[in-house]
C-alpha atoms as a PDB file:
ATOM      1  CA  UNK A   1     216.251 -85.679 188.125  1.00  0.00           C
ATOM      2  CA  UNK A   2     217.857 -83.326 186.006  1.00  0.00           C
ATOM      3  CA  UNK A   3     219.223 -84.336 182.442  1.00  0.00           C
ATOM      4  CA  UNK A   4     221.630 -82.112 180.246  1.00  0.00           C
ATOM      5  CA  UNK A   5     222.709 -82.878 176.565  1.00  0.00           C
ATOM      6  CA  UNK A   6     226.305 -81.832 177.190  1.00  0.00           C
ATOM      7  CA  UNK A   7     228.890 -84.791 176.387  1.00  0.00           C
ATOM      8  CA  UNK A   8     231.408 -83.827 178.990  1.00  0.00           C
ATOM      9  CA  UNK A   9     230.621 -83.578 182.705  1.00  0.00           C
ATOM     10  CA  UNK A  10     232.677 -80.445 183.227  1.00  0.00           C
ATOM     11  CA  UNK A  11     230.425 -78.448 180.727  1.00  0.00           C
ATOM     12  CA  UNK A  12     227.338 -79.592 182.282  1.00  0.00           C
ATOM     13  CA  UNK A  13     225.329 -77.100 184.471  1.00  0.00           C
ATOM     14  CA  UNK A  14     223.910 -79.730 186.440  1.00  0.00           C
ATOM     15  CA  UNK A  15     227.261 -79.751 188.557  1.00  0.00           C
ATOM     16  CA  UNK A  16     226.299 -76.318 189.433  1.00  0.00           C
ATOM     17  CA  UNK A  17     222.840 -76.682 190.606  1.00  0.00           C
ATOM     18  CA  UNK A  18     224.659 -80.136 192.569  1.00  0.00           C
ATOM     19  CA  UNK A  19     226.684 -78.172 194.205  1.00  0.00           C
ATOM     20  CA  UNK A  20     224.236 -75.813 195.317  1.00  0.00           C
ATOM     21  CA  UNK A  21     221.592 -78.232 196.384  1.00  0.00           C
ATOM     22  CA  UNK A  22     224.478 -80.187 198.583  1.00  0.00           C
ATOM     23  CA  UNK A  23     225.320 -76.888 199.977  1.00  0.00           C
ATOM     24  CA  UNK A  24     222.451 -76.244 201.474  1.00  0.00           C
ATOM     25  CA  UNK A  25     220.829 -79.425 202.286  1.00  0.00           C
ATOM     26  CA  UNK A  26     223.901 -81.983 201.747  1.00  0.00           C
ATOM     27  CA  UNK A  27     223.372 -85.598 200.590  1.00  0.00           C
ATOM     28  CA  UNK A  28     222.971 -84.867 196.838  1.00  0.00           C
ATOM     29  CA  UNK A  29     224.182 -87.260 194.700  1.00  0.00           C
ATOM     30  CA  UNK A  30     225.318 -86.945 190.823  1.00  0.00           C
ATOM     31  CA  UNK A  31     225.776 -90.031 188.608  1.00  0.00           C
ATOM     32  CA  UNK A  32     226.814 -89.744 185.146  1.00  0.00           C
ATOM     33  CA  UNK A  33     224.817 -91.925 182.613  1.00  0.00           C
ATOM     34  CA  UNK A  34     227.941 -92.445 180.376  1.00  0.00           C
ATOM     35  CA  UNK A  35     228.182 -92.044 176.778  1.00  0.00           C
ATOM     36  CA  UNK A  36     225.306 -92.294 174.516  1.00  0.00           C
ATOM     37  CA  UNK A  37     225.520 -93.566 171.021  1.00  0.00           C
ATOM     38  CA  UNK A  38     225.852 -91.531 168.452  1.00  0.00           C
ATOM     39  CA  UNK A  39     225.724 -91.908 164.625  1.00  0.00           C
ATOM     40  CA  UNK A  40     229.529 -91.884 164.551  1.00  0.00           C
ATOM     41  CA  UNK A  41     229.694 -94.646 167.991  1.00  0.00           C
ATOM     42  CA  UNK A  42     226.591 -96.709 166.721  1.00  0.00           C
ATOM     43  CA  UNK A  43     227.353 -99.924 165.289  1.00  0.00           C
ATOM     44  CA  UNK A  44     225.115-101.130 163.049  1.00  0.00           C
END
């Protein structure tokens, strides 16, 4: 599992090491966790 604090998936670098991985031995999948609450999101 890797995890990455970036907010958008197109600045992450786990794409990257993905791509990589699937490259050479195929089958990887990536899931995105969605957004995480922030102080500005967070209802109280």
């Amino acid at each position: 599992m890797l995890l990455c604090s970036e907010d958008q998936p197109h600045h992450c670098h786990r794409r990257l090491v993905a791509q990589y991985l699937n490259d050479h031995w195929g089958g990887i999948e990536v899931e995105q966790l969605g957004e995480v609450p922030t102080p500005e999101t967070h209802e109280r």
